[in-house]
C-alpha atoms as a PDB file:
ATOM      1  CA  UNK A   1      90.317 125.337 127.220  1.00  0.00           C
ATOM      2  CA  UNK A   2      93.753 123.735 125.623  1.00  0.00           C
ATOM      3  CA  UNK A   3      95.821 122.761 128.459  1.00  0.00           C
ATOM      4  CA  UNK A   4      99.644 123.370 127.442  1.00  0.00           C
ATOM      5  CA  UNK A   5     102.348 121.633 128.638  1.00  0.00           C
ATOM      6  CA  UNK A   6     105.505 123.050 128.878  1.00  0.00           C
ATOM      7  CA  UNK A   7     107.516 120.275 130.671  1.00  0.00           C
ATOM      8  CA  UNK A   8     105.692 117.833 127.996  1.00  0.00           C
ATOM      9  CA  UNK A   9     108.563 119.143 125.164  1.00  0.00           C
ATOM     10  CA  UNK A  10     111.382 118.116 126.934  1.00  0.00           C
ATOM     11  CA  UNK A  11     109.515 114.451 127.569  1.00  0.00           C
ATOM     12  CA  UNK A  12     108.910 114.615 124.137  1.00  0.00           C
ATOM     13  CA  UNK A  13     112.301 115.492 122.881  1.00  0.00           C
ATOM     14  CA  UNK A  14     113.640 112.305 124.980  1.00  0.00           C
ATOM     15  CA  UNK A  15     110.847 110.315 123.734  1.00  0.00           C
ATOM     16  CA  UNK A  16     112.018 110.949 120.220  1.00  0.00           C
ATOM     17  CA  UNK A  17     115.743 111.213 120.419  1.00  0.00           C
ATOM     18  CA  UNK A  18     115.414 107.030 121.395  1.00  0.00           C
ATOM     19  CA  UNK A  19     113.121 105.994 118.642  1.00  0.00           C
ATOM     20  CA  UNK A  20     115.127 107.825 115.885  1.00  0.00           C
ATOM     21  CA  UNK A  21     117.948 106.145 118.076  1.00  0.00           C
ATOM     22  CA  UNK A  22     116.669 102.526 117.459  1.00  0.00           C
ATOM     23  CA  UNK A  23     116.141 103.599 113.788  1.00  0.00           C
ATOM     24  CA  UNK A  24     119.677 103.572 113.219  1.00  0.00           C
ATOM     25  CA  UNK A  25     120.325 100.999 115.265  1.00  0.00           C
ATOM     26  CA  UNK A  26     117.949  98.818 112.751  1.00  0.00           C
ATOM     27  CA  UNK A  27     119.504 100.361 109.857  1.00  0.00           C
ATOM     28  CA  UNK A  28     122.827  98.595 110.895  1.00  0.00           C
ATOM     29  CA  UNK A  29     121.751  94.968 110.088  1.00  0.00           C
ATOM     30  CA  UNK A  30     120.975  95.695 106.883  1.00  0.00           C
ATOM     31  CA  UNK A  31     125.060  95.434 106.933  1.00  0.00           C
ATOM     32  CA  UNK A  32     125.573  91.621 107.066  1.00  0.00           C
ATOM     33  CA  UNK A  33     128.764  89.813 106.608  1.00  0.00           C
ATOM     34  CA  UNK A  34     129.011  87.124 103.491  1.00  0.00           C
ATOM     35  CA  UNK A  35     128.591  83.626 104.566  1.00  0.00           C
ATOM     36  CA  UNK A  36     131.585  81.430 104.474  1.00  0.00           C
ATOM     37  CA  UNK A  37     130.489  79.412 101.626  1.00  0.00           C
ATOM     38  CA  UNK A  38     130.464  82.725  99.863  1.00  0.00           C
ATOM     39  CA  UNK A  39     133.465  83.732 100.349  1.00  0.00           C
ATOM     40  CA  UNK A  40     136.485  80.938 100.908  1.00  0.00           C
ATOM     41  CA  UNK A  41     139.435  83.217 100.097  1.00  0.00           C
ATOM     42  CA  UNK A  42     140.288  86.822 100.553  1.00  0.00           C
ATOM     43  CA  UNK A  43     139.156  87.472  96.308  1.00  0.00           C
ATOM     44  CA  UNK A  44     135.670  85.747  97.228  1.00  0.00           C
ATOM     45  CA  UNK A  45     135.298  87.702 100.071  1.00  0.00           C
ATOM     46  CA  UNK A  46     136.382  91.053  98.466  1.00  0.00           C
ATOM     47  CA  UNK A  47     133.817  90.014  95.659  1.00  0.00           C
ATOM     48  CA  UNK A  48     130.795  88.879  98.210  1.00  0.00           C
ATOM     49  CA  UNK A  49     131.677  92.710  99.566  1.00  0.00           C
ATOM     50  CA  UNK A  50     131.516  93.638  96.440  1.00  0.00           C
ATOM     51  CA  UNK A  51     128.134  92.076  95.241  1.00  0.00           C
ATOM     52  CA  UNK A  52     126.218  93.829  98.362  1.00  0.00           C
ATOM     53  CA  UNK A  53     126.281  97.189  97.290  1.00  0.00           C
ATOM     54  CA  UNK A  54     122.472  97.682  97.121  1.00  0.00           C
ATOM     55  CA  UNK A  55     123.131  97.738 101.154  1.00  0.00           C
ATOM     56  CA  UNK A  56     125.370 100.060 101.444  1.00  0.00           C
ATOM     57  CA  UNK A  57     123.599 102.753  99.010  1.00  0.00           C
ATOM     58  CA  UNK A  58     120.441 102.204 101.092  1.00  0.00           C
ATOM     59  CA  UNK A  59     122.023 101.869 104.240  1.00  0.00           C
ATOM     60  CA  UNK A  60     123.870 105.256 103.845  1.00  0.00           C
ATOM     61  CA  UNK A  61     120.446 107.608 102.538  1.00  0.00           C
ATOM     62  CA  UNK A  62     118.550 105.841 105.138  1.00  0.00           C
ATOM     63  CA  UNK A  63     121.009 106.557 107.700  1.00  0.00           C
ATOM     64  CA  UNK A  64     121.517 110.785 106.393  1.00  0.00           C
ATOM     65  CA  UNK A  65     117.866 111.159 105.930  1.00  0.00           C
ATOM     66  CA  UNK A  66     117.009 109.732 109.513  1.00  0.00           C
ATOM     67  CA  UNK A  67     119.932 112.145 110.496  1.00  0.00           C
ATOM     68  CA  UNK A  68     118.658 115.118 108.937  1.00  0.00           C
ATOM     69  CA  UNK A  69     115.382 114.336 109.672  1.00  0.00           C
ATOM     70  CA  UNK A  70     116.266 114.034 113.833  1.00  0.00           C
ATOM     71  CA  UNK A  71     118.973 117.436 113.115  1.00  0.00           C
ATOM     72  CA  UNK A  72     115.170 119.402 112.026  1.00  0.00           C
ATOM     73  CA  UNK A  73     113.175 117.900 114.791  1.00  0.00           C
ATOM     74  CA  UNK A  74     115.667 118.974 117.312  1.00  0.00           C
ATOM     75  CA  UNK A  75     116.116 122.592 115.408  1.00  0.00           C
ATOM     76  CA  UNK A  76     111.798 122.550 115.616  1.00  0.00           C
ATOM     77  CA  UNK A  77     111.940 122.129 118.993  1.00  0.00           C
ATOM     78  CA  UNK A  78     114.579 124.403 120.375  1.00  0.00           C
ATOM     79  CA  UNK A  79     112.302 127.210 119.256  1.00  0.00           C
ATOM     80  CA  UNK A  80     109.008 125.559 120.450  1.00  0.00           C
ATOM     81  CA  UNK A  81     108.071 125.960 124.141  1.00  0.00           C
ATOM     82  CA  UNK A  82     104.894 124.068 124.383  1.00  0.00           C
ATOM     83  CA  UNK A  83     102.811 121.091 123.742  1.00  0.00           C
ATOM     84  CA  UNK A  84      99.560 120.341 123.827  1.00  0.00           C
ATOM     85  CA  UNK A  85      97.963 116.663 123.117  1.00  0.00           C
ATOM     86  CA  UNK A  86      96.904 117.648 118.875  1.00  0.00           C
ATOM     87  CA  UNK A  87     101.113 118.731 118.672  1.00  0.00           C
ATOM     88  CA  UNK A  88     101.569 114.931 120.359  1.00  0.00           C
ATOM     89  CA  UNK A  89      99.746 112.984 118.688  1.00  0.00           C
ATOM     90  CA  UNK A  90     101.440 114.806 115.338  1.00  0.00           C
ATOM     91  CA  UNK A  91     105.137 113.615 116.980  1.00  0.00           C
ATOM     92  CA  UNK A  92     103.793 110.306 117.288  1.00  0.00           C
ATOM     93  CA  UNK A  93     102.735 109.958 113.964  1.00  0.00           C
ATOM     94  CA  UNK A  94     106.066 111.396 112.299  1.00  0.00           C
ATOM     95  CA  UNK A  95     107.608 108.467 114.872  1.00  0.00           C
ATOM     96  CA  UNK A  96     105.390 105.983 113.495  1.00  0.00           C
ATOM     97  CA  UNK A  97     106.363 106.795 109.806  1.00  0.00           C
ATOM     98  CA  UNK A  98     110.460 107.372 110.912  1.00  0.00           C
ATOM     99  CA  UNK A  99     109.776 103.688 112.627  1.00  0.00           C
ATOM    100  CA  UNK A 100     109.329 102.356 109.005  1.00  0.00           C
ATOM    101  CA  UNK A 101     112.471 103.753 107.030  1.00  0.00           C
ATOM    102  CA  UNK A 102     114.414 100.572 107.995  1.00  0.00           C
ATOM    103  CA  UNK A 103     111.508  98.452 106.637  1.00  0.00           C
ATOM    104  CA  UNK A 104     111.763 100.357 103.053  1.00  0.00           C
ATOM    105  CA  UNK A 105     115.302 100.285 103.654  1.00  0.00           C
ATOM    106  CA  UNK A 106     115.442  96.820 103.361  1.00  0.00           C
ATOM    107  CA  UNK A 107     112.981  96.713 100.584  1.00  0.00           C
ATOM    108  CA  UNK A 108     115.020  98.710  98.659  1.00  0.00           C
ATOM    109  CA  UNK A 109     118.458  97.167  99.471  1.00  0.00           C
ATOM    110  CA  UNK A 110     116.624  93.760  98.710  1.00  0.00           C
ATOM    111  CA  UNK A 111     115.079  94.737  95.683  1.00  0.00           C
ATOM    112  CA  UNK A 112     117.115  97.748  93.716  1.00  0.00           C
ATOM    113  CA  UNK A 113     118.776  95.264  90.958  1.00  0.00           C
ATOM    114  CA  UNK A 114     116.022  93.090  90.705  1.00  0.00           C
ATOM    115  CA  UNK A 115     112.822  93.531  88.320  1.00  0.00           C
ATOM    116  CA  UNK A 116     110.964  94.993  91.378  1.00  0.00           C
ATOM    117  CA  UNK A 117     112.850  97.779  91.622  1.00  0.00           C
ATOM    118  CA  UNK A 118     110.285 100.315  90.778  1.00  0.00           C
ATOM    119  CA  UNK A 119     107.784  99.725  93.428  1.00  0.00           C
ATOM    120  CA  UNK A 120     110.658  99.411  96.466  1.00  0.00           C
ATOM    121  CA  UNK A 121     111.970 102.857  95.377  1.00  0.00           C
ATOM    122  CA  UNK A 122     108.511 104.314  95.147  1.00  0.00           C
ATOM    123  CA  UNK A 123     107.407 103.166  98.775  1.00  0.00           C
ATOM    124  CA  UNK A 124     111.064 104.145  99.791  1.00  0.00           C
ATOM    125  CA  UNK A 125     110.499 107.553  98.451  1.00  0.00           C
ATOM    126  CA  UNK A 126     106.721 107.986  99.316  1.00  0.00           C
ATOM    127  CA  UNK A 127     108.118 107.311 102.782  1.00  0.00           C
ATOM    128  CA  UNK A 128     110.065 110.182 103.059  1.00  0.00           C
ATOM    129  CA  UNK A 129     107.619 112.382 101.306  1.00  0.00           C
ATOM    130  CA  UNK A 130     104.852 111.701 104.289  1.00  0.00           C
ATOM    131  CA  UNK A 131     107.656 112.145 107.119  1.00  0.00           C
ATOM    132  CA  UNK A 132     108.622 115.379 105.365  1.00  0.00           C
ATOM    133  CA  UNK A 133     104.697 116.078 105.104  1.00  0.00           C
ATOM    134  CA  UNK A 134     103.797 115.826 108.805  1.00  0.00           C
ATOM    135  CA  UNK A 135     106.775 118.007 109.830  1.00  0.00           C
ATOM    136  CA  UNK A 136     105.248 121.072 107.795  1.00  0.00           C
ATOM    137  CA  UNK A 137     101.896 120.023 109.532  1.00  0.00           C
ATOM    138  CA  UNK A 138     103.543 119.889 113.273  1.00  0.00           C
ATOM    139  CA  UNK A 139     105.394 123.006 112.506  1.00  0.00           C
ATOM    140  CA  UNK A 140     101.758 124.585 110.564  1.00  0.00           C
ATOM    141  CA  UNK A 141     100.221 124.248 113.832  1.00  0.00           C
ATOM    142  CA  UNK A 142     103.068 125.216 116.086  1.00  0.00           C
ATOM    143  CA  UNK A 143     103.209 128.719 114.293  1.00  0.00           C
ATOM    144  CA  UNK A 144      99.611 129.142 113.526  1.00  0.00           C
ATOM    145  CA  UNK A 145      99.181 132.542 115.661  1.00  0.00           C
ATOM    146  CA  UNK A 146     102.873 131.619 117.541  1.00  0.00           C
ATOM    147  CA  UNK A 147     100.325 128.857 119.444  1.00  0.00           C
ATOM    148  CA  UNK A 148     103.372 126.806 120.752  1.00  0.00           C
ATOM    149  CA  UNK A 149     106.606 128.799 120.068  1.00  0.00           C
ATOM    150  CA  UNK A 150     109.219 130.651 122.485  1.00  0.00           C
ATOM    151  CA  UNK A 151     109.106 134.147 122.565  1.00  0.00           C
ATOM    152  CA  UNK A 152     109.710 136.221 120.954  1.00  0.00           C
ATOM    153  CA  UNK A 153     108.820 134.064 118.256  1.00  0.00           C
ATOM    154  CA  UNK A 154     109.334 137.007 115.742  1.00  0.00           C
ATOM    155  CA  UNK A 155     113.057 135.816 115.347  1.00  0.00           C
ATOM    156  CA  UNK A 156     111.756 132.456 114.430  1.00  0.00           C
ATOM    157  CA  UNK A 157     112.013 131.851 110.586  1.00  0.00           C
ATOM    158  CA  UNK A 158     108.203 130.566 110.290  1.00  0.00           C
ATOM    159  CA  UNK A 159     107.990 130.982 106.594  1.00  0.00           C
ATOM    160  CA  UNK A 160     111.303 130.018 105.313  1.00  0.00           C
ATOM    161  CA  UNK A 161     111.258 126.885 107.339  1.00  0.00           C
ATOM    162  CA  UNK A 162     107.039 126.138 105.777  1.00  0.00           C
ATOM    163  CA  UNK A 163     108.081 126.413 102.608  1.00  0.00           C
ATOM    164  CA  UNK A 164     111.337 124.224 102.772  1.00  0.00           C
ATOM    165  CA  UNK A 165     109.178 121.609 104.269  1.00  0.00           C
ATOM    166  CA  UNK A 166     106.579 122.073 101.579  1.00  0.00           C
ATOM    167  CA  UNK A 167     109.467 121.872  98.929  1.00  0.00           C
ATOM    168  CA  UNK A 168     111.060 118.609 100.040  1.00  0.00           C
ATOM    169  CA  UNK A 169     107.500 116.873 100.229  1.00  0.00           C
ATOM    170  CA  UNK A 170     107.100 118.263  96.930  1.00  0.00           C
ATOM    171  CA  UNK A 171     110.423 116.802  95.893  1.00  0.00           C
ATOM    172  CA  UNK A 172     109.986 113.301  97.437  1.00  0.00           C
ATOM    173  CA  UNK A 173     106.738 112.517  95.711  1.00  0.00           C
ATOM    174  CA  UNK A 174     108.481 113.899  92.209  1.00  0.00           C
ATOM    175  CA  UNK A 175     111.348 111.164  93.342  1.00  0.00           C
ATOM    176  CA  UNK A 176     108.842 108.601  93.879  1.00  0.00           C
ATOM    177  CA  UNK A 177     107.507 109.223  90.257  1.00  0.00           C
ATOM    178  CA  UNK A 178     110.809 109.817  89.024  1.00  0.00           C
ATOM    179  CA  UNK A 179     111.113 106.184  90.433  1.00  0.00           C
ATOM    180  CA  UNK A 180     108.750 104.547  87.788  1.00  0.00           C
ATOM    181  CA  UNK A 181     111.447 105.635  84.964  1.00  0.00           C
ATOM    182  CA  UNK A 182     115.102 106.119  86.416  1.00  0.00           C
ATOM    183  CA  UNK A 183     115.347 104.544  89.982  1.00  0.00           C
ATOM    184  CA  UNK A 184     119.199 105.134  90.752  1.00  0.00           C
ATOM    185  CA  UNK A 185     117.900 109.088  89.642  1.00  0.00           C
ATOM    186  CA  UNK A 186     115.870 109.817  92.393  1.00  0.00           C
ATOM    187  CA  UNK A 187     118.109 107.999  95.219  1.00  0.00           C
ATOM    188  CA  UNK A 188     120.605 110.931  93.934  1.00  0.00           C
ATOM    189  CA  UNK A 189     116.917 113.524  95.044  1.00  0.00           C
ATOM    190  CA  UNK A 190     116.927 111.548  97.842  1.00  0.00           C
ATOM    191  CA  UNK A 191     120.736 112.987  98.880  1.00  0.00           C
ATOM    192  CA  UNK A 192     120.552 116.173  97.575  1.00  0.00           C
ATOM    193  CA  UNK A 193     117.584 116.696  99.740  1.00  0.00           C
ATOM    194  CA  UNK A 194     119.467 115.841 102.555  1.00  0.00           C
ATOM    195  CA  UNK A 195     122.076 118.192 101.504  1.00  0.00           C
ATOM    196  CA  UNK A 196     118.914 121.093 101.459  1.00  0.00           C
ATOM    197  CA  UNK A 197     117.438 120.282 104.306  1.00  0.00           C
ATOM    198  CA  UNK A 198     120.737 120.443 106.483  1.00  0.00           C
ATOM    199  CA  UNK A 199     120.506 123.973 106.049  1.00  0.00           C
ATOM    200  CA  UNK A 200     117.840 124.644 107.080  1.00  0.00           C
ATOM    201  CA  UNK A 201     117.781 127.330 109.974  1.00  0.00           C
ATOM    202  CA  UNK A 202     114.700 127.850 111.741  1.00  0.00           C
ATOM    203  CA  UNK A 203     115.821 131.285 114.033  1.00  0.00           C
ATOM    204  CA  UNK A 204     116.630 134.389 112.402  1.00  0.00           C
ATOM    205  CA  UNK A 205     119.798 134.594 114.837  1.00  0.00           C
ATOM    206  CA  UNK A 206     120.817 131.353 116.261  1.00  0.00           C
ATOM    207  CA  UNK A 207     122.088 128.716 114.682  1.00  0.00           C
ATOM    208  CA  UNK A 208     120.621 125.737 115.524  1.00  0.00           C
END
């Protein structure tokens, strides 16, 4: 017999909230300052700026994607109830993958106007498309048969919210092909995912 947990969502919520927390947190050193022998004058300095704009275009998709991506796990759970220790172990692995984004971040920042630029945007997209993949798994299990969900969990948009999830993992492994050819192409997929994704409601009346 499954034992559910109903205190375990709010544990899990908390749990959550501080990794995607220290996510950002991470993201924030890919921001570094220009030495001083790199810039000796206010020109130099506006120029070392200048030159480290692979950092800020990664910094700022990494940082709206973990957003979005925290915005739907809070709008998943605020119609989910229950947990039991398969729905867990599914959290911890889309915390394990969100854990990584400032690793690919820096990849990418590192490695976008080099030759190597292919493979950092294809892990940096593949990334996303697996994070995007195990929230339409957790939220495939939630809903199978309204197993974890509030009730009445009629009002809860289980389709529309399965097949946005199936669309942006969809998306993200076209970017990551997409990649291969026109890298700076699919960092604009990467955004205007984010921009889908934001509105994404997941109860027929609430906005969440």
């Amino acid at each position: 017999m499954v034992n559910f947990q109903g205190n375990e969502t709010v544990r899990m919520e908390a749990f959550s909230d501080g990794v995607f927390a220290i996510d950002i947190t991470l993201l924030t050193f890919q921001l570094k300052a220009p030495s001083l022998r790199a810039a000796t004058s206010s020109h130099s300095l506006a120029m070392a700026l200048f030159d480290q704009w692979p950092n800020y275009i990664a910094y700022f998709v990494s940082f709206t994607t973990i957003f979005i991506i925290w915005l739907n796990h809070h709008r998943m759970y605020n119609v989910i109830q229950q947990s039991d220790s398969r729905f867990m172990f599914y959290n911890g692995l889309l915390l394990l993958l969100v854990s990584i984004v400032p690793f690919t971040t820096s990849l990418l920042a590192d490695y976008i106007n080099t030759p190597a630029h292919q493979l950092s945007s294809v892990l940096y997209m593949l990334l996303f498309a697996g994070i995007s993949w195990t929230l339409l798994i957790m939220w495939n299990y939630a809903t199978d048969n309204y197993r974890l969900l509030k009730r009445p969990a009629a009002d809860v948009r289980i389709q529309t919210v399965r097949t946005s999830h199936l669309i942006s993992t969809v998306t993200y492994v076209l970017a990551a092909g997409l990649s291969l050819l026109v890298p700076f192409l699919s960092i604009l997929v990467g955004l205007a995912m984010v921009v889908y994704l934001s509105r994404l409601k997941y109860h027929r009346e609430k906005v969440i």
